[in-house]
Protein backbone atom coordinates (compact mmCIF):
# COMPACT_ATOMS: atom_id res chain seq x y z
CA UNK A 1 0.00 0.00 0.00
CA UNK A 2 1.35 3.23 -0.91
CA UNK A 3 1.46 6.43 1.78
CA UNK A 4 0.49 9.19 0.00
CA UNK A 5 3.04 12.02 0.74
CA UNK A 6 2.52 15.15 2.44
CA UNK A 7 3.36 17.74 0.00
CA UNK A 8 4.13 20.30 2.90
CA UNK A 9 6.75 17.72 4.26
CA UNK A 10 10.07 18.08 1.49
CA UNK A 11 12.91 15.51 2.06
CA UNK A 12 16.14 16.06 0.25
CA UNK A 13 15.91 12.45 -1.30
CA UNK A 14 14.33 10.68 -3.78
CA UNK A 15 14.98 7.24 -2.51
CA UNK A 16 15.57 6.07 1.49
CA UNK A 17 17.16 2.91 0.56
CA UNK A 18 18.12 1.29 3.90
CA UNK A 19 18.67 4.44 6.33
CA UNK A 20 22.17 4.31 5.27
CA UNK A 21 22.27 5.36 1.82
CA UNK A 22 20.07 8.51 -0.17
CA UNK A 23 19.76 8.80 -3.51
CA UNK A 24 18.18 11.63 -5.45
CA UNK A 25 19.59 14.83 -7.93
CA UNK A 26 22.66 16.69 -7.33
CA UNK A 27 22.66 19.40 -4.57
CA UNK A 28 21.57 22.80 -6.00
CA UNK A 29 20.99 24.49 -3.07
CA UNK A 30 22.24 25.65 0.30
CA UNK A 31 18.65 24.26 1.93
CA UNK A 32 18.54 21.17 0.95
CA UNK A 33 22.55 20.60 1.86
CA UNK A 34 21.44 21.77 5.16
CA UNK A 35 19.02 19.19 5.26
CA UNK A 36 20.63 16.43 4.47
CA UNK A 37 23.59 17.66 6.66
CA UNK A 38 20.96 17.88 9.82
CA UNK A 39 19.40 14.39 8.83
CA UNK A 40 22.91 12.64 9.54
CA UNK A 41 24.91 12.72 5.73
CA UNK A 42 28.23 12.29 6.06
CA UNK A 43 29.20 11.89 2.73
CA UNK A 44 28.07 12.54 -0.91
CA UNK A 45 28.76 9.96 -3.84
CA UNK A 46 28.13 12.11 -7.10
CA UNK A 47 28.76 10.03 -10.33
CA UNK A 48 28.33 12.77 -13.01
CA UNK A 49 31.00 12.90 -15.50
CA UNK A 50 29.65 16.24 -15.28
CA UNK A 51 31.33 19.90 -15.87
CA UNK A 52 33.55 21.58 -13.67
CA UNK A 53 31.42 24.55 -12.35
CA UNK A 54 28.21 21.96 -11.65
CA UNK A 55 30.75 19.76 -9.43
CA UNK A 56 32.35 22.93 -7.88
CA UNK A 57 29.35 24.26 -6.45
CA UNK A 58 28.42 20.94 -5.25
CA UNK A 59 31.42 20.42 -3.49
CA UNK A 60 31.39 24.14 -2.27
CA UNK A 61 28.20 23.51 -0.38
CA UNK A 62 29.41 20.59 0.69
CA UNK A 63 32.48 21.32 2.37
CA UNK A 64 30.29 24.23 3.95
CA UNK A 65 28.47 21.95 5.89
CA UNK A 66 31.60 19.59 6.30
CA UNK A 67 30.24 17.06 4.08
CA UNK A 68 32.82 14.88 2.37
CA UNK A 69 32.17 14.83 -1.14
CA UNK A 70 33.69 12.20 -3.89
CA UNK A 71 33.12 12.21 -7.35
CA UNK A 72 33.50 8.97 -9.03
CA UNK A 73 33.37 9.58 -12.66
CA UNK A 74 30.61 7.42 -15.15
CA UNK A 75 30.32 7.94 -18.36
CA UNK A 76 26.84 8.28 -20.44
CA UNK A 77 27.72 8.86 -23.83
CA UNK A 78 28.06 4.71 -24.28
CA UNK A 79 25.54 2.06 -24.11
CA UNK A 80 28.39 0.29 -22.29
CA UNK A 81 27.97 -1.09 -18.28
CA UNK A 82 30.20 0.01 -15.69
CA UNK A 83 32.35 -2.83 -14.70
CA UNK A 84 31.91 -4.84 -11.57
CA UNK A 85 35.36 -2.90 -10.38
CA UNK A 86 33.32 0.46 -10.10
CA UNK A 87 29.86 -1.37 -7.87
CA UNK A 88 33.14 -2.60 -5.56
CA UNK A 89 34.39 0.38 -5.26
CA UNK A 90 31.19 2.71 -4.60
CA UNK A 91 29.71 0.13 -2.22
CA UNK A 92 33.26 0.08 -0.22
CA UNK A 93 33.19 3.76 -0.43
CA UNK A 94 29.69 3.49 1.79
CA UNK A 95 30.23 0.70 3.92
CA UNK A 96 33.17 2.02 5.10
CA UNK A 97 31.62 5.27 5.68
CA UNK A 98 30.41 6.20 9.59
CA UNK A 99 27.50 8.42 8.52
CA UNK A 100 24.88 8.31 5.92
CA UNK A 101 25.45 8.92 2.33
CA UNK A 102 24.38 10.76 -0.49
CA UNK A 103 24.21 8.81 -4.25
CA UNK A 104 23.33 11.13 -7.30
CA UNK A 105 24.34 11.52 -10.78
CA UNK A 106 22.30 14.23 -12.92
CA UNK A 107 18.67 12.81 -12.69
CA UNK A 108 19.42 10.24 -10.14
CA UNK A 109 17.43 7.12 -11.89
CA UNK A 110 19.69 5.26 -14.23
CA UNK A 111 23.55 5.44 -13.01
CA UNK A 112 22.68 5.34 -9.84
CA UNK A 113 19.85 2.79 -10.14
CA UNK A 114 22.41 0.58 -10.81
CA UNK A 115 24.66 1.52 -8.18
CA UNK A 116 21.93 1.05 -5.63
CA UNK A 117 20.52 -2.20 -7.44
CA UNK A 118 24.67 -3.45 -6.93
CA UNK A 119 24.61 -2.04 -3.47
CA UNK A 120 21.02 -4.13 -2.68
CA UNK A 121 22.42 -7.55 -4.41
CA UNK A 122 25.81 -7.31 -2.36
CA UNK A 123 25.61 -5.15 1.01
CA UNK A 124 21.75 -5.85 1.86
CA UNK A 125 21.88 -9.48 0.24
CA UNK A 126 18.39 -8.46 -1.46
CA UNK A 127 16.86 -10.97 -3.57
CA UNK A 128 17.57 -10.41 -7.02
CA UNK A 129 13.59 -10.55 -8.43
CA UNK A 130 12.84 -7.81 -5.95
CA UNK A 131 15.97 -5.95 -7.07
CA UNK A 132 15.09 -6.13 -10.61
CA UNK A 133 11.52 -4.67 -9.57
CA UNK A 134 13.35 -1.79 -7.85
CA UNK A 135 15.15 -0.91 -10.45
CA UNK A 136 11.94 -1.43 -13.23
CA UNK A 137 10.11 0.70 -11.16
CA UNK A 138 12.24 3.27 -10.34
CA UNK A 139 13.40 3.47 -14.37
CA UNK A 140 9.32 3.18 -15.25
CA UNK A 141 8.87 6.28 -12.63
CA UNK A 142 11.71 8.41 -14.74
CA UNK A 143 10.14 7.77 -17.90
CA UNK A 144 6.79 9.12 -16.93
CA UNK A 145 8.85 12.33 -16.34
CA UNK A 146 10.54 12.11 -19.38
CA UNK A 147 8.73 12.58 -23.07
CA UNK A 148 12.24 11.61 -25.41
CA UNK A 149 11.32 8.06 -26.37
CA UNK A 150 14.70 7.48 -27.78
CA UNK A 151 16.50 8.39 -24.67
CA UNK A 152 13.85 6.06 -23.11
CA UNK A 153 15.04 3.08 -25.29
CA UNK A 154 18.32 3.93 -25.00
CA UNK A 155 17.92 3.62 -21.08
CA UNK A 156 16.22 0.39 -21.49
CA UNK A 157 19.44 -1.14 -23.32
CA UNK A 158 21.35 0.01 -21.02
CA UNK A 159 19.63 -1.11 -18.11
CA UNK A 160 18.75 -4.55 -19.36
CA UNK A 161 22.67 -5.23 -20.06
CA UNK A 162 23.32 -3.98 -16.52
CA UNK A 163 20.60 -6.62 -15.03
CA UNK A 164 22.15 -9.48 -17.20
CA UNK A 165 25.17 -8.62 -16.77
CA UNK A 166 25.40 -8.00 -12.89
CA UNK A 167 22.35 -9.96 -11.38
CA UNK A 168 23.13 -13.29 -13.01
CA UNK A 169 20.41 -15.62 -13.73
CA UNK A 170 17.75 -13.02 -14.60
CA UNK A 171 15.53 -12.15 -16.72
CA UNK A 172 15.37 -8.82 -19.27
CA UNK A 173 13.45 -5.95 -17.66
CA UNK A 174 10.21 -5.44 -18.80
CA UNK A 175 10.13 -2.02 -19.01
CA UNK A 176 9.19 -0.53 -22.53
């Protein structure tokens, strides 16, 4: 059953994924770094390959509020899945970390998606079908926001090699 949200109540997240980790867009805004700052974030995982000046202020308002931030570089332009090496390496990054942490890259759905569906599948020991319906879901939600039906199949690809490639034994999303 779904809660239907208060609209006066604004989190700085998109997604609560285990009271550890947040995911959601980048940080914008001196508010919503306060937020997250006063609800316990330690650290901030941004995977943008993204200009200079976007990552700058980010890590401006970051180390304002003594945030650590870390930006671990993934590419878009490719139809191509991360390799295992990078899942490691982010997961490490917030296991190891005393705090909560903060996952974004620009819209928050589809790099990250499968940072958090690697994070479920290895840290949390999720099972994969309800992994695979996270990350369906959470793909389905961005492309009711999101009219470009190319970029929509393009997504799909990409996702569906991520799920076949990195939650073994599964089957292709059914998503478009």
């Amino acid at each position: 059953m779904k809660v239907a949200k208060d609209p006066n109540k604004r989190t700085f997240y998109r997604r609560n994924v285990d009271g550890r980790l947040y995911t959601g867009k980048p940080i914008e805004s001196v508010s919503k770094c306060y937020k997250m700052k006063k609800a316990g974030v330690t650290q901030v995982i941004d995977l943008r390959d993204a200009d200079a000046v976007s990552r700058a202020v980010e890590q401006i308002l970051c180390r304002m509020f003594g945030i650590k931030y870390r930006n671990i570089k993934v590419k878009t332009d490719t139809n191509d899945i991360p390799p295992a090496e990078l899942f490691k390496k982010v997961n490490a990054i917030i296991v190891q970390n005393i705090g909560d942490t903060y996952l974004h890259c620009k819209f928050g759905r589809h790099r990250t998606g499968m940072c958090v569906a690697a994070y479920e599948q290895e840290v949390l020991k999720k099972d994969k079908g309800h992994i695979i319906d996270e990350l369906a879901n959470n793909f389905a939600d961005a492309l009711g926001n999101h009219g470009d039906k190319r970029l929509q199949k393009k997504l799909g690809v990409v996702l569906n090699k991520f799920a076949k490639k990195h939650l073994m034994d599964c089957k292709t999303l059914a998503i478009i």
